[in-house]
N, C-alpha and C. Protein backbone atom coordinates (compact mmCIF):
# COMPACT_ATOMS: atom_id res chain seq x y z
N UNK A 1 -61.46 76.49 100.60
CA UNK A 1 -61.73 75.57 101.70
C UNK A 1 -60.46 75.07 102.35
N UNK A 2 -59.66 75.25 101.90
CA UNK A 2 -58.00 74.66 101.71
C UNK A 2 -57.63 75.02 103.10
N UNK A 3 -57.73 76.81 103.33
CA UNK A 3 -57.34 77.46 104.87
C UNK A 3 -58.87 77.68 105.76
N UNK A 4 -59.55 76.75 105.74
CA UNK A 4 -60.36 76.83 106.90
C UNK A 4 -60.04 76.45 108.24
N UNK A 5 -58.87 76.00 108.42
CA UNK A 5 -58.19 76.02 109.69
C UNK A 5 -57.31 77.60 110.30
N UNK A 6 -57.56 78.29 109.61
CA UNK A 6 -57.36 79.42 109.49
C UNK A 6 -58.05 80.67 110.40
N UNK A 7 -59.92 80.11 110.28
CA UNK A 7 -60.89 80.93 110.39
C UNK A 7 -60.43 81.08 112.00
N UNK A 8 -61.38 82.00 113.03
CA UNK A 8 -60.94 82.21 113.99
C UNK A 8 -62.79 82.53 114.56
N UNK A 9 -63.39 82.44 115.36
CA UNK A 9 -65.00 83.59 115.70
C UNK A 9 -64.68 84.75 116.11
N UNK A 10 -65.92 85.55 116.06
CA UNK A 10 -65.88 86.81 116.39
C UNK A 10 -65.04 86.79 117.98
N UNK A 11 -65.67 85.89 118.88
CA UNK A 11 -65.73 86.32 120.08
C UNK A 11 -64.12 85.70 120.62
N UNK A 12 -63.44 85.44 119.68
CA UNK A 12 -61.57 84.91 119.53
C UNK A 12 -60.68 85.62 118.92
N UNK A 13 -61.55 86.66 117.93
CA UNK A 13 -60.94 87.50 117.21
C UNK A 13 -59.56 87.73 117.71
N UNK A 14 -58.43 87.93 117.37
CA UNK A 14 -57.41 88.55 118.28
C UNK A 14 -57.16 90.08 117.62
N UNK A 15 -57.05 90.97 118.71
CA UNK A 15 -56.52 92.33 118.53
C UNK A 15 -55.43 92.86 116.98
N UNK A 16 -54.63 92.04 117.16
CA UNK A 16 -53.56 92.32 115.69
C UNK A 16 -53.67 90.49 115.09
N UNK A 17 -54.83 90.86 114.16
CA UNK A 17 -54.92 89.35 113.71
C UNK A 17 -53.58 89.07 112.41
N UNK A 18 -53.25 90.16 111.86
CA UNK A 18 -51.95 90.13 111.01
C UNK A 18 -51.01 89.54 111.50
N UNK A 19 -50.58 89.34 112.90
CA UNK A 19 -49.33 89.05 113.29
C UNK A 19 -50.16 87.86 114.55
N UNK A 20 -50.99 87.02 114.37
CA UNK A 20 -51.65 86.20 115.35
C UNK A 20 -51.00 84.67 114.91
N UNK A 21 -50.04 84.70 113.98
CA UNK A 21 -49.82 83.51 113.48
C UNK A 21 -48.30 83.58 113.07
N UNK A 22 -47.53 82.74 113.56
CA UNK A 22 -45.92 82.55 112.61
C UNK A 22 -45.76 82.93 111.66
N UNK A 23 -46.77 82.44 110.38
CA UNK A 23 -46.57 83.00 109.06
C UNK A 23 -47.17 84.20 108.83
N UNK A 24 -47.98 84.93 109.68
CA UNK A 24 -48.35 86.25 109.88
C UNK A 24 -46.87 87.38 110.15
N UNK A 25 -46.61 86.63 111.37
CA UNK A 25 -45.42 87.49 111.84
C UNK A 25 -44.36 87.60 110.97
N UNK A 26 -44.08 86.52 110.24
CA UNK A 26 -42.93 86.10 109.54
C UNK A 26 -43.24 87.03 107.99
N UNK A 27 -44.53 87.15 107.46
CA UNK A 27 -44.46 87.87 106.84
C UNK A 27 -44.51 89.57 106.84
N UNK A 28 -44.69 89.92 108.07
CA UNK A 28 -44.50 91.34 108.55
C UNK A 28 -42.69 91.41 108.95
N UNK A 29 -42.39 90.84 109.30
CA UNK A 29 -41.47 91.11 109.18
C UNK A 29 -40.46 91.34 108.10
N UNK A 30 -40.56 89.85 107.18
CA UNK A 30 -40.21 90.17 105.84
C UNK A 30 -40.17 90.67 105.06
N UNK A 31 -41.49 91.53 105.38
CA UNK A 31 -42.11 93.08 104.02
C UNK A 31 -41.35 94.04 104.69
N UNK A 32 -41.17 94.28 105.75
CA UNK A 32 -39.98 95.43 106.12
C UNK A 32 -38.82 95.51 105.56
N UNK A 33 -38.23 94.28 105.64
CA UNK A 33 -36.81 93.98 104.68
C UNK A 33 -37.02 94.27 103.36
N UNK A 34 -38.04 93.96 103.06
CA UNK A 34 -38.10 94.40 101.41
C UNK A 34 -38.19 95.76 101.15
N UNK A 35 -39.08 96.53 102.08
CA UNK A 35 -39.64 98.15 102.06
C UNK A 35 -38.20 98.56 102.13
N UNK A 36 -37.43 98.14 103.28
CA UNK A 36 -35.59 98.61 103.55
C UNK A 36 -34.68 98.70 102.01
N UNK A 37 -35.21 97.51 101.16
CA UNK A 37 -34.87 97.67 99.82
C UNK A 37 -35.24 98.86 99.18
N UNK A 38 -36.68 98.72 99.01
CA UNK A 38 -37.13 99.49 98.21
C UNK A 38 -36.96 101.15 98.27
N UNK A 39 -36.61 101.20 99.69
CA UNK A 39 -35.96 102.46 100.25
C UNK A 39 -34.67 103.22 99.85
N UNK A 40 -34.13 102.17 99.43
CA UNK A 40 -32.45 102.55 98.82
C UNK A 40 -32.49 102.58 97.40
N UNK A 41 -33.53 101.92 96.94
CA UNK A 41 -33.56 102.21 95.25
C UNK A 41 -34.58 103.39 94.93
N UNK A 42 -35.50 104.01 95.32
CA UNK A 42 -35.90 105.19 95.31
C UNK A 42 -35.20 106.60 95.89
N UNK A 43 -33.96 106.16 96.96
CA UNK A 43 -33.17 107.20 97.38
C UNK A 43 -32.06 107.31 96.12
N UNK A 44 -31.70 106.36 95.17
CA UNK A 44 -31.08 106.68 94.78
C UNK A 44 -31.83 106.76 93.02
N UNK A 45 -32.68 106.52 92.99
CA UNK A 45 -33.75 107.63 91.57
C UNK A 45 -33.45 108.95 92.07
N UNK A 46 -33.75 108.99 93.36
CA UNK A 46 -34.04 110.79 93.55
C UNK A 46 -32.23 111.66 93.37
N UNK A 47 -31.77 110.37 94.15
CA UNK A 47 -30.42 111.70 93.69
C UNK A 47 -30.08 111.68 92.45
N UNK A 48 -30.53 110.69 91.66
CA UNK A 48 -30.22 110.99 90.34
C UNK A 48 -30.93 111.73 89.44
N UNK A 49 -32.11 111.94 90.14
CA UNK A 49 -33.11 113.20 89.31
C UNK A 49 -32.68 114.53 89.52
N UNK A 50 -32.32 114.43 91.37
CA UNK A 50 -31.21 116.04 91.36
C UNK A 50 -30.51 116.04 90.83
N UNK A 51 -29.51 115.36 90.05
CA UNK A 51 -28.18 115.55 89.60
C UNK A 51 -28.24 116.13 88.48
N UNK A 52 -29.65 115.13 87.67
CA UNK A 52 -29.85 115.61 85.87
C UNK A 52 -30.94 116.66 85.97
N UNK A 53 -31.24 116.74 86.70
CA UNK A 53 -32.57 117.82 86.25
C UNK A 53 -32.70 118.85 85.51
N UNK A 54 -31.51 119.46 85.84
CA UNK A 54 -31.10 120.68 84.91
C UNK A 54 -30.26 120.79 83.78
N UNK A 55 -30.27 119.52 82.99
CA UNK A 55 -29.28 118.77 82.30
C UNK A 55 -30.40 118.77 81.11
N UNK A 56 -30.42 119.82 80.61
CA UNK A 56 -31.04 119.86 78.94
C UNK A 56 -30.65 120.60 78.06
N UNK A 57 -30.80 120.14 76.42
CA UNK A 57 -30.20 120.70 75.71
C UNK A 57 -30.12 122.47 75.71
N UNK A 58 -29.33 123.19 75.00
CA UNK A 58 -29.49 124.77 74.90
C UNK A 58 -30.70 125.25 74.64
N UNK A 59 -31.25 124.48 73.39
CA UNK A 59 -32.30 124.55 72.40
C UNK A 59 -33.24 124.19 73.10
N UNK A 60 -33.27 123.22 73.97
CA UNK A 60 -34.42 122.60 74.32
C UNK A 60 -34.98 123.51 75.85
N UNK A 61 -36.23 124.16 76.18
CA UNK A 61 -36.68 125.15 76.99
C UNK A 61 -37.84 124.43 77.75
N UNK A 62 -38.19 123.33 77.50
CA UNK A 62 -39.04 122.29 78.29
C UNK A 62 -38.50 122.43 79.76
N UNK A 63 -37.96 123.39 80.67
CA UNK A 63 -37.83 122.95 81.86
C UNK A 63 -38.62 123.18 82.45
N UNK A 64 -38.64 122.13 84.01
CA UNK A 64 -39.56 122.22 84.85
C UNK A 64 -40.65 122.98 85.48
N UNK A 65 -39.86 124.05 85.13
CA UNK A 65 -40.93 125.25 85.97
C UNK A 65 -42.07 125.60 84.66
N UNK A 66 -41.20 125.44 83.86
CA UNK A 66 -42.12 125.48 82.19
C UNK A 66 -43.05 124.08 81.86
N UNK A 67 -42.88 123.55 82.66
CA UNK A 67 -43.86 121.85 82.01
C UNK A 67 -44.40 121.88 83.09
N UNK A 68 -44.06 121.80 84.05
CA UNK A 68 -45.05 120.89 84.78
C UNK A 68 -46.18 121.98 85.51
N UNK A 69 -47.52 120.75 85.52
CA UNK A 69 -48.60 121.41 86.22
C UNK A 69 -49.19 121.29 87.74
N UNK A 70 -49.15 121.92 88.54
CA UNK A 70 -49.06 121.69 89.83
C UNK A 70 -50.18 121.52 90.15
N UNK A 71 -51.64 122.16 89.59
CA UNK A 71 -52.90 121.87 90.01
C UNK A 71 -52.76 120.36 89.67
N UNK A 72 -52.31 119.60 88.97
CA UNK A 72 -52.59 118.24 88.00
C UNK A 72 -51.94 117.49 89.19
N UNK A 73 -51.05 117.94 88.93
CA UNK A 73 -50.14 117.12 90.44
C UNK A 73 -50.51 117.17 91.81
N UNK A 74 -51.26 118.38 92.35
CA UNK A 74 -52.04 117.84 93.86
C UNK A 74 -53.31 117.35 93.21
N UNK A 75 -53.82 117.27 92.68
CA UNK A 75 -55.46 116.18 92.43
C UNK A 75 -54.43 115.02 92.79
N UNK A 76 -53.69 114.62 91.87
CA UNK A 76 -52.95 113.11 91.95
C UNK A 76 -52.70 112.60 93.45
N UNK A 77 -52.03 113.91 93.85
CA UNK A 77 -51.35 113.70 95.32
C UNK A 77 -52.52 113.85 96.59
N UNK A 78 -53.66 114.56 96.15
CA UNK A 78 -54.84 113.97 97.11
C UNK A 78 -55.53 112.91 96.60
N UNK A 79 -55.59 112.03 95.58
CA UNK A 79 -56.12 110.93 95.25
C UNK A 79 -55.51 109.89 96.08
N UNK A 80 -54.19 109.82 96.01
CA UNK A 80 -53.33 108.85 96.23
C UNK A 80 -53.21 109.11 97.95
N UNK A 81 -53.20 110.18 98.58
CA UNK A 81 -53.08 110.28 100.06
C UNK A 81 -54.78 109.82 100.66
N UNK A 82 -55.63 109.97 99.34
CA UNK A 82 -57.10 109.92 100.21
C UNK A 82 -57.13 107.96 100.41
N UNK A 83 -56.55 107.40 98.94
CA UNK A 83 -56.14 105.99 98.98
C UNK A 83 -55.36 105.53 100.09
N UNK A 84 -54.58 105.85 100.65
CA UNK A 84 -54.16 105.35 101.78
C UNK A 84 -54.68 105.51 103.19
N UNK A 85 -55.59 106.52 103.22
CA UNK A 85 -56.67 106.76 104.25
C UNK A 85 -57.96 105.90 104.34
N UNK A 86 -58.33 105.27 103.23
CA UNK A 86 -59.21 104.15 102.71
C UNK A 86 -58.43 102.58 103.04
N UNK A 87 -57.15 102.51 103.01
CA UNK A 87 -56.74 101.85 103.06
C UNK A 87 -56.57 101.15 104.84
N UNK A 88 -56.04 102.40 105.72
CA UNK A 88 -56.26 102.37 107.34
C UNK A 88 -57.79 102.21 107.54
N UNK A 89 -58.80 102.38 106.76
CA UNK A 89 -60.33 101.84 107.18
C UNK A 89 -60.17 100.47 107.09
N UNK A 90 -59.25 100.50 106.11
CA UNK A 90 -60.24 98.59 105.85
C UNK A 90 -59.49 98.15 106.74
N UNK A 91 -58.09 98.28 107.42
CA UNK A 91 -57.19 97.76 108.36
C UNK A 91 -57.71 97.50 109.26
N UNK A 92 -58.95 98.95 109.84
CA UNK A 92 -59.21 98.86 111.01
C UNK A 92 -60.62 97.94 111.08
N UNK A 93 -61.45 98.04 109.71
CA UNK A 93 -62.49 96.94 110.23
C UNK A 93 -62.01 95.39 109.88
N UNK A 94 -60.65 95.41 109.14
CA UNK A 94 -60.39 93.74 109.14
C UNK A 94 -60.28 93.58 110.53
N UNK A 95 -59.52 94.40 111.77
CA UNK A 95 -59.54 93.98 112.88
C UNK A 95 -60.16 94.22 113.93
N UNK A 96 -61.56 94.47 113.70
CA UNK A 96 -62.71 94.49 114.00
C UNK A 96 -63.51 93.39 113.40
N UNK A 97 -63.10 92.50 112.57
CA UNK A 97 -63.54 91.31 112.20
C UNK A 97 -65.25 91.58 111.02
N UNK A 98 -64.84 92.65 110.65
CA UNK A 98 -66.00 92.85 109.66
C UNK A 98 -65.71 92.64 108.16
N UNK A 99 -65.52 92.12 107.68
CA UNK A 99 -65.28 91.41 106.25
C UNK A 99 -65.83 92.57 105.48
N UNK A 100 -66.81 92.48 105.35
CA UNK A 100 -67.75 93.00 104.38
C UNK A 100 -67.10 94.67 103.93
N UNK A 101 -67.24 95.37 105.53
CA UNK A 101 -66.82 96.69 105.24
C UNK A 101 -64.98 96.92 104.86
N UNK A 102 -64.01 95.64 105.38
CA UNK A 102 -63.16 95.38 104.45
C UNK A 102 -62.61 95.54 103.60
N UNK A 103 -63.63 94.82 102.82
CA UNK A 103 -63.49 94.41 101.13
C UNK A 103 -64.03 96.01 100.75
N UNK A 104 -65.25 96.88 100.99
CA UNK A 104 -65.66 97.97 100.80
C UNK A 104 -64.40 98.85 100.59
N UNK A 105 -63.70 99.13 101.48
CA UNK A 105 -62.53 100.02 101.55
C UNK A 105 -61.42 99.75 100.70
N UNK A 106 -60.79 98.12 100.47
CA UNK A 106 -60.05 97.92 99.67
C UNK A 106 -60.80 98.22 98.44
N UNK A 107 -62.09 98.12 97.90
CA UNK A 107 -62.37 98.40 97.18
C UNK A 107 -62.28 100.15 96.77
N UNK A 108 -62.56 101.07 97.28
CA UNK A 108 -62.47 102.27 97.28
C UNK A 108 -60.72 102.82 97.01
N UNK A 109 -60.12 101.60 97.72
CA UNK A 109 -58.73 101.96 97.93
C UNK A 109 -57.99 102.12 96.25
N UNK A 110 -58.50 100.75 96.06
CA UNK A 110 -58.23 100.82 94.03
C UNK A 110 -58.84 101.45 93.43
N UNK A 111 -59.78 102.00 93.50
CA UNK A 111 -60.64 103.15 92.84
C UNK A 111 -59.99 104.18 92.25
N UNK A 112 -59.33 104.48 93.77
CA UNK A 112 -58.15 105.60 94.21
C UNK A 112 -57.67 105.78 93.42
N UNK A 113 -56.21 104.68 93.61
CA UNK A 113 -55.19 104.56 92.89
C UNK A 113 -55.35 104.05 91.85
N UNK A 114 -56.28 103.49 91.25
CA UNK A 114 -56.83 103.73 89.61
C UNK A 114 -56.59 105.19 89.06
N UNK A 115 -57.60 105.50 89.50
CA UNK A 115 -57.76 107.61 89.14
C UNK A 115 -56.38 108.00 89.41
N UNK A 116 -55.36 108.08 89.99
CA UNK A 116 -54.59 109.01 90.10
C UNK A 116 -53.15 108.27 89.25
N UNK A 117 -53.42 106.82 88.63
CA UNK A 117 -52.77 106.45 87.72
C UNK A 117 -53.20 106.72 85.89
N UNK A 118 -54.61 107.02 86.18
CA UNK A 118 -54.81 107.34 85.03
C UNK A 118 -54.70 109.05 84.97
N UNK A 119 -54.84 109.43 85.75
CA UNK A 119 -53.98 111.17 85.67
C UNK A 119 -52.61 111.07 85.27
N UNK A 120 -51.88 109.98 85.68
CA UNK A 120 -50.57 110.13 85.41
C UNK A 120 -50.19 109.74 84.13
N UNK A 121 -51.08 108.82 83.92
CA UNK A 121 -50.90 108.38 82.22
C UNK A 121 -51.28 109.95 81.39
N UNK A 122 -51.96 110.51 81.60
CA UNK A 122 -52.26 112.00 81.26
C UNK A 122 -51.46 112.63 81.02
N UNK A 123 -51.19 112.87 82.17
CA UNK A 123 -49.44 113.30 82.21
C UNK A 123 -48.71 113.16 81.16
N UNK A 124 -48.29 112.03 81.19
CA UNK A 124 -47.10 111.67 80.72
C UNK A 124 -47.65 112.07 78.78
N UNK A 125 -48.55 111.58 78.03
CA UNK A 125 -49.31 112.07 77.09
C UNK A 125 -48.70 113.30 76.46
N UNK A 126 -49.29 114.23 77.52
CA UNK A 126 -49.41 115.35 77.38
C UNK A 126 -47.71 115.77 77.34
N UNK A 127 -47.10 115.57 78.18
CA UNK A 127 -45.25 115.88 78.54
C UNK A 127 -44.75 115.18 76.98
N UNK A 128 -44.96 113.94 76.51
CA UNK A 128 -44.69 113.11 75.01
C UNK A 128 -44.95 114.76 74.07
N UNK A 129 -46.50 114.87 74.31
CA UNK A 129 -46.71 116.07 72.97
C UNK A 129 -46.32 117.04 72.99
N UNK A 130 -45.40 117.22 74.18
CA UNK A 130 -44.97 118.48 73.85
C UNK A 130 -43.31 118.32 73.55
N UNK A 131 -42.89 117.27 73.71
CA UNK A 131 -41.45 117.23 73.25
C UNK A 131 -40.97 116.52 74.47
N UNK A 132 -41.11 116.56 75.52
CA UNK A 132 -39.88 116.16 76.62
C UNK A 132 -40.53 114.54 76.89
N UNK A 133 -39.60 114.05 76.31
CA UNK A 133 -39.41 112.43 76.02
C UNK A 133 -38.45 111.53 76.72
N UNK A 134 -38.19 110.59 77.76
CA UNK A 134 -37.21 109.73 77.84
C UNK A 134 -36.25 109.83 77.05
N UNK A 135 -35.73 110.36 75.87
CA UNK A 135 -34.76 110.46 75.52
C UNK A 135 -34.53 111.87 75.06
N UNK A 136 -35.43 113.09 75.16
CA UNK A 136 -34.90 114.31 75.14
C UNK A 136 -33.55 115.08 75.74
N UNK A 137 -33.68 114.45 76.53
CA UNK A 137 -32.87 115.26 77.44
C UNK A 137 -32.50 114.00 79.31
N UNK A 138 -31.34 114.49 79.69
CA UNK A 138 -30.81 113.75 81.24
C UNK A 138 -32.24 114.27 82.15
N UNK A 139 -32.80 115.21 81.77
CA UNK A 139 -33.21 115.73 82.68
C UNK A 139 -34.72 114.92 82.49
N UNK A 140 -35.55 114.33 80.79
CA UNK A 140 -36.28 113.99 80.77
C UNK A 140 -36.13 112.20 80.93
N UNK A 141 -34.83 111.90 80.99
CA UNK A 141 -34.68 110.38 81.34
C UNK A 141 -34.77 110.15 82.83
N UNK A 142 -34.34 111.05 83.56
CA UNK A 142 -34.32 110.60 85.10
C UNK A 142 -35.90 110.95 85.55
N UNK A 143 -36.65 111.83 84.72
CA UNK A 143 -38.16 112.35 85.07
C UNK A 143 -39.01 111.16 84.98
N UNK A 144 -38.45 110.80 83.96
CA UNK A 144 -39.69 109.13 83.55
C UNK A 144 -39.04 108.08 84.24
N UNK A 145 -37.59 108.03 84.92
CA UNK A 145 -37.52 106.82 85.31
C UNK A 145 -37.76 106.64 86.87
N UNK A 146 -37.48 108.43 87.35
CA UNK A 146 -38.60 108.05 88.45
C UNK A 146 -39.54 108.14 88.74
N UNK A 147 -40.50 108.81 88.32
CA UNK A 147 -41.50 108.64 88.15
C UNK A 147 -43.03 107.52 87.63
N UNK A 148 -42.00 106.94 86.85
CA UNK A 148 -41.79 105.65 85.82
C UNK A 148 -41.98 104.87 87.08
N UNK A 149 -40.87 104.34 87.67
CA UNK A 149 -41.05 103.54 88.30
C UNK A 149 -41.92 103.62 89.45
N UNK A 150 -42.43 104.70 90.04
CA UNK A 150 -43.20 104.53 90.95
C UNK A 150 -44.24 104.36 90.50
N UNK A 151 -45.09 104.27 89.23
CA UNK A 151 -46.11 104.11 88.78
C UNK A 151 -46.14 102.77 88.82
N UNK A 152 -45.35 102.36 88.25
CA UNK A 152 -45.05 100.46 88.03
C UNK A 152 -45.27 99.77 89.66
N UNK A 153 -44.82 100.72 90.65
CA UNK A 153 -45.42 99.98 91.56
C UNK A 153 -46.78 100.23 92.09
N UNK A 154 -47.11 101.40 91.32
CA UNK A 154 -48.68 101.32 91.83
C UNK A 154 -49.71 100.41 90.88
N UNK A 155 -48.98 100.27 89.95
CA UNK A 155 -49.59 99.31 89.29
C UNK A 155 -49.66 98.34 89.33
N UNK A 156 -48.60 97.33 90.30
CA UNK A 156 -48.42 96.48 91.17
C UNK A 156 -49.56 96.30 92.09
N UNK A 157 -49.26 97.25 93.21
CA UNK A 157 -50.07 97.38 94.13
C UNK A 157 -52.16 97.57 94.04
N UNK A 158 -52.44 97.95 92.80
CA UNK A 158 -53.47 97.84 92.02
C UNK A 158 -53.90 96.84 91.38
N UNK A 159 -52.78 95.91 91.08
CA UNK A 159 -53.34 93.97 90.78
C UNK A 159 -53.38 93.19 91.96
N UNK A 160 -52.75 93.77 93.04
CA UNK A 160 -52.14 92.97 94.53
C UNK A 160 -53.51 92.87 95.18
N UNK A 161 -54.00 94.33 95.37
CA UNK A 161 -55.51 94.48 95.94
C UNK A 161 -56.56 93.77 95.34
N UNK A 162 -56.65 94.20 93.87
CA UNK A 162 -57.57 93.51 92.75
C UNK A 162 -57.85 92.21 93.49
N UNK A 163 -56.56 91.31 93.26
CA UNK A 163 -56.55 89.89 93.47
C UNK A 163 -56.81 89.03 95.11
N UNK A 164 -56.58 90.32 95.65
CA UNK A 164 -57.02 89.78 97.32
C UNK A 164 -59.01 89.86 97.75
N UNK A 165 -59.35 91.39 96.74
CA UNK A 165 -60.52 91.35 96.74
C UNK A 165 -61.44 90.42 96.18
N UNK A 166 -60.99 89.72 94.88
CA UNK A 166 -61.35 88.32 94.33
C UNK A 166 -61.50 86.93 95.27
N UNK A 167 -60.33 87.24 96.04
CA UNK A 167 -59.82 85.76 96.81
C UNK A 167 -60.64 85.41 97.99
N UNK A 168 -60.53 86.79 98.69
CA UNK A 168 -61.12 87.16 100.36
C UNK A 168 -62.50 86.69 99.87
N UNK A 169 -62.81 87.13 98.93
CA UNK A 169 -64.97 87.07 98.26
C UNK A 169 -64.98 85.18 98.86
N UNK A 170 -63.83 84.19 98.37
CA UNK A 170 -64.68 83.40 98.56
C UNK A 170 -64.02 82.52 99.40
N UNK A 171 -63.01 83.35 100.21
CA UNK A 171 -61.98 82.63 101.75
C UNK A 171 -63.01 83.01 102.94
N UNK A 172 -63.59 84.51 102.89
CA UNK A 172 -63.92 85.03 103.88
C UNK A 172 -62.77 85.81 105.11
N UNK A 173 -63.58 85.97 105.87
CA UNK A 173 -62.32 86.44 107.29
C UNK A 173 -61.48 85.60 107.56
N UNK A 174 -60.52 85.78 108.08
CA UNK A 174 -59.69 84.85 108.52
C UNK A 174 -58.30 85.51 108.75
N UNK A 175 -57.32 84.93 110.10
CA UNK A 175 -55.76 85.22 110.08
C UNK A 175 -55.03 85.05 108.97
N UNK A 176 -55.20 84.64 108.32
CA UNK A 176 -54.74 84.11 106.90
C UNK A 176 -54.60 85.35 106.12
N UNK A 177 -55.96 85.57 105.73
CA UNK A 177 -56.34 86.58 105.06
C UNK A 177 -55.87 87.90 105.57
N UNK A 178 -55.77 87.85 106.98
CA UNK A 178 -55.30 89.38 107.44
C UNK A 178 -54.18 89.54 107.11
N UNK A 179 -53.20 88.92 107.25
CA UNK A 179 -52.30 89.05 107.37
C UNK A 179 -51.83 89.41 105.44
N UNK A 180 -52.62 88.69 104.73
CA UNK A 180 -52.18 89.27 103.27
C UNK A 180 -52.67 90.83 103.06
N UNK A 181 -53.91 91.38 103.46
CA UNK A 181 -54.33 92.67 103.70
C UNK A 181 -53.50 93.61 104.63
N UNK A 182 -52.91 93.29 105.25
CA UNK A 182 -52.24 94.08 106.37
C UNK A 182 -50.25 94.40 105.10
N UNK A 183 -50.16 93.32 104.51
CA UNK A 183 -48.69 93.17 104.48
C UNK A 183 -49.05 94.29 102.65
N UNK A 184 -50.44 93.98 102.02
CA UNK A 184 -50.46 95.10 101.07
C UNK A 184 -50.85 96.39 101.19
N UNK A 185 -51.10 96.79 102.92
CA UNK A 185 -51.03 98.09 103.23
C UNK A 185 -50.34 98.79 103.79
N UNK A 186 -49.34 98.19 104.34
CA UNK A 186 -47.49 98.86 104.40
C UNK A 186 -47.31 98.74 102.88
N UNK A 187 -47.67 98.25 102.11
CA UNK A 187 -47.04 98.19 100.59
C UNK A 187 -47.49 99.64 100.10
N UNK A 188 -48.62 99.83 100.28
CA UNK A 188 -49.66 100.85 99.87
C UNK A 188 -49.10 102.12 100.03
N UNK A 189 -48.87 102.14 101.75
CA UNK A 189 -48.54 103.05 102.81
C UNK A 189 -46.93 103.52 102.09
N UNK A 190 -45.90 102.30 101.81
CA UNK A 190 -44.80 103.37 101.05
C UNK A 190 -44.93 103.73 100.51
N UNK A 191 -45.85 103.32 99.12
CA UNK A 191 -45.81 104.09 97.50
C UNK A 191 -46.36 105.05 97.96
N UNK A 192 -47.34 105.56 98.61
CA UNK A 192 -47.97 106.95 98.93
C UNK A 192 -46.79 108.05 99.93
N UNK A 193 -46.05 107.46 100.38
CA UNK A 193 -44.75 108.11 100.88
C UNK A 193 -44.19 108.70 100.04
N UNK A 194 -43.77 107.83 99.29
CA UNK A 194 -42.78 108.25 97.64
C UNK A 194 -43.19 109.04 97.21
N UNK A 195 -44.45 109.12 97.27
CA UNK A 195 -45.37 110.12 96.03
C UNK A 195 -44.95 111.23 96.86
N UNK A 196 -45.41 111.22 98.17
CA UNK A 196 -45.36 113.17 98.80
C UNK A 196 -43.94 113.47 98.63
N UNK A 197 -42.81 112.61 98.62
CA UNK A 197 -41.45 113.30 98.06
C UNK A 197 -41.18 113.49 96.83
N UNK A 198 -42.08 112.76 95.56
CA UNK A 198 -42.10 113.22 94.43
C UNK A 198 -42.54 114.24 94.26
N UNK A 199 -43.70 114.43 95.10
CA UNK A 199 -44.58 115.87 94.86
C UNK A 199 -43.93 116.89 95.01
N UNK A 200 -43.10 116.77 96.50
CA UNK A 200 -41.86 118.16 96.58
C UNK A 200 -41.06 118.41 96.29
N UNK A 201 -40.58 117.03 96.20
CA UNK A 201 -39.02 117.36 95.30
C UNK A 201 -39.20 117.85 93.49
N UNK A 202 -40.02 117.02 92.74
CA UNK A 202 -39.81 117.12 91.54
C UNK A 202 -41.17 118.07 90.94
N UNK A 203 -42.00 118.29 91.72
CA UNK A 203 -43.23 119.06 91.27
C UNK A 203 -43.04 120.70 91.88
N UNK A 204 -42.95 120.12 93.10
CA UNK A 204 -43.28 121.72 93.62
C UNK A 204 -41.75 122.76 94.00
N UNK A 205 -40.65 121.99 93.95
CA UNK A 205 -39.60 122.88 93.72
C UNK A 205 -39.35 122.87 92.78
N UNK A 206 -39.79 121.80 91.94
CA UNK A 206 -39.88 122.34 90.36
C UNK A 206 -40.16 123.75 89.36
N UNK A 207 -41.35 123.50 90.40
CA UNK A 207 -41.76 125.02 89.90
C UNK A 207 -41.67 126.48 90.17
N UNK A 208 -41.08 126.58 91.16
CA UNK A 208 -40.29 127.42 92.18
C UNK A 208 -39.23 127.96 91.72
């Protein structure tokens, strides 16, 4: 009840209700600066995964083209691209002022990226039983730490939604609210970036 000065009617709706307010704008802007971060610390996982990749023991024959599974890895990588396509629905009916179908899409959106985090936990399982471990090898420390970390932010981004779909249930529509939905789907929108350069860089010239 707190932001009911917030609410707006249908027939006031504004076009980009994310950015209809100071603290709207102010937080679109601000998540850019952060994405600008987050941009330089994933550029530099990746050059450090080129550097070690091929950095394993004599003995040890776990390389890439030998581990990894590429059918396993596009399911993941169409889970996670179909999640961000779910994600531009709900964008477009938050600003269409439909709540309901909204929350539907964010809902579908975590579904998503549920499933293609629990493939990755799979993954990783399966890569443990066969030997190539965070500490096997340069080549298996830079694999889990980037990879690693992009999970951690989808796992982020999977409590972020969770907790907006809880909140919105009993705020309703509102500029308020858009603007938190809008600023966790540029959030969304990078980690699914990351992923299609994980996919090529470390999966599919992997195996090549």
């Amino acid at each position: 009840m707190a932001n009911m000065e917030y609410n707006v009617p249908s027939e006031r709706w504004p076009v980009h209700p994310e950015t209809a307010t100071a603290e709207g704008k102010n937080k679109f802007v601000g998540f850019w600066i952060f994405l600008a971060g987050e941009t330089v610390l994933f550029a530099s996982l990746f050059a450090t995964y080129l550097a070690l990749k091929d950095s394993v023991p004599s003995d040890d024959h776990l390389l890439a083209a030998e581990l990894f599974h590429l059918p396993l890895a596009f399911v993941m990588t169409m889970l996670l691209l179909t999640s961000s396509l779910t994600s531009v629905y709900a964008i477009y009916h938050m600003r269409n002022n439909n709540f309901q179908k909204m929350q539907l899409w964010l809902g579908i959106t975590a579904l998503l990226g549920a499933g293609f985090l629990a493939l990755e936990i799979y993954e990783f399982v399966e890569y443990v039983g066969l030997g190539h471990t965070f500490r096997s090898s340069a080549f298996g420390s830079a694999f889990y730490f980037l990879i690693g970390t992009h999970g951690f932010h989808v796992i982020v981004g999977l409590i972020w939604v969770t907790l907006l779909i809880l909140r919105n249930a009993n705020r309703g529509m509102s500029v308020y609210t858009a603007a938190k939905v809008n600023t966790f789907a540029l959030y969304w929108h990078f980690i699914d970036v990351v992923w299609v350069f994980i996919f090529t860089i470390v999966y599919l010239l992997g195996v090549l």
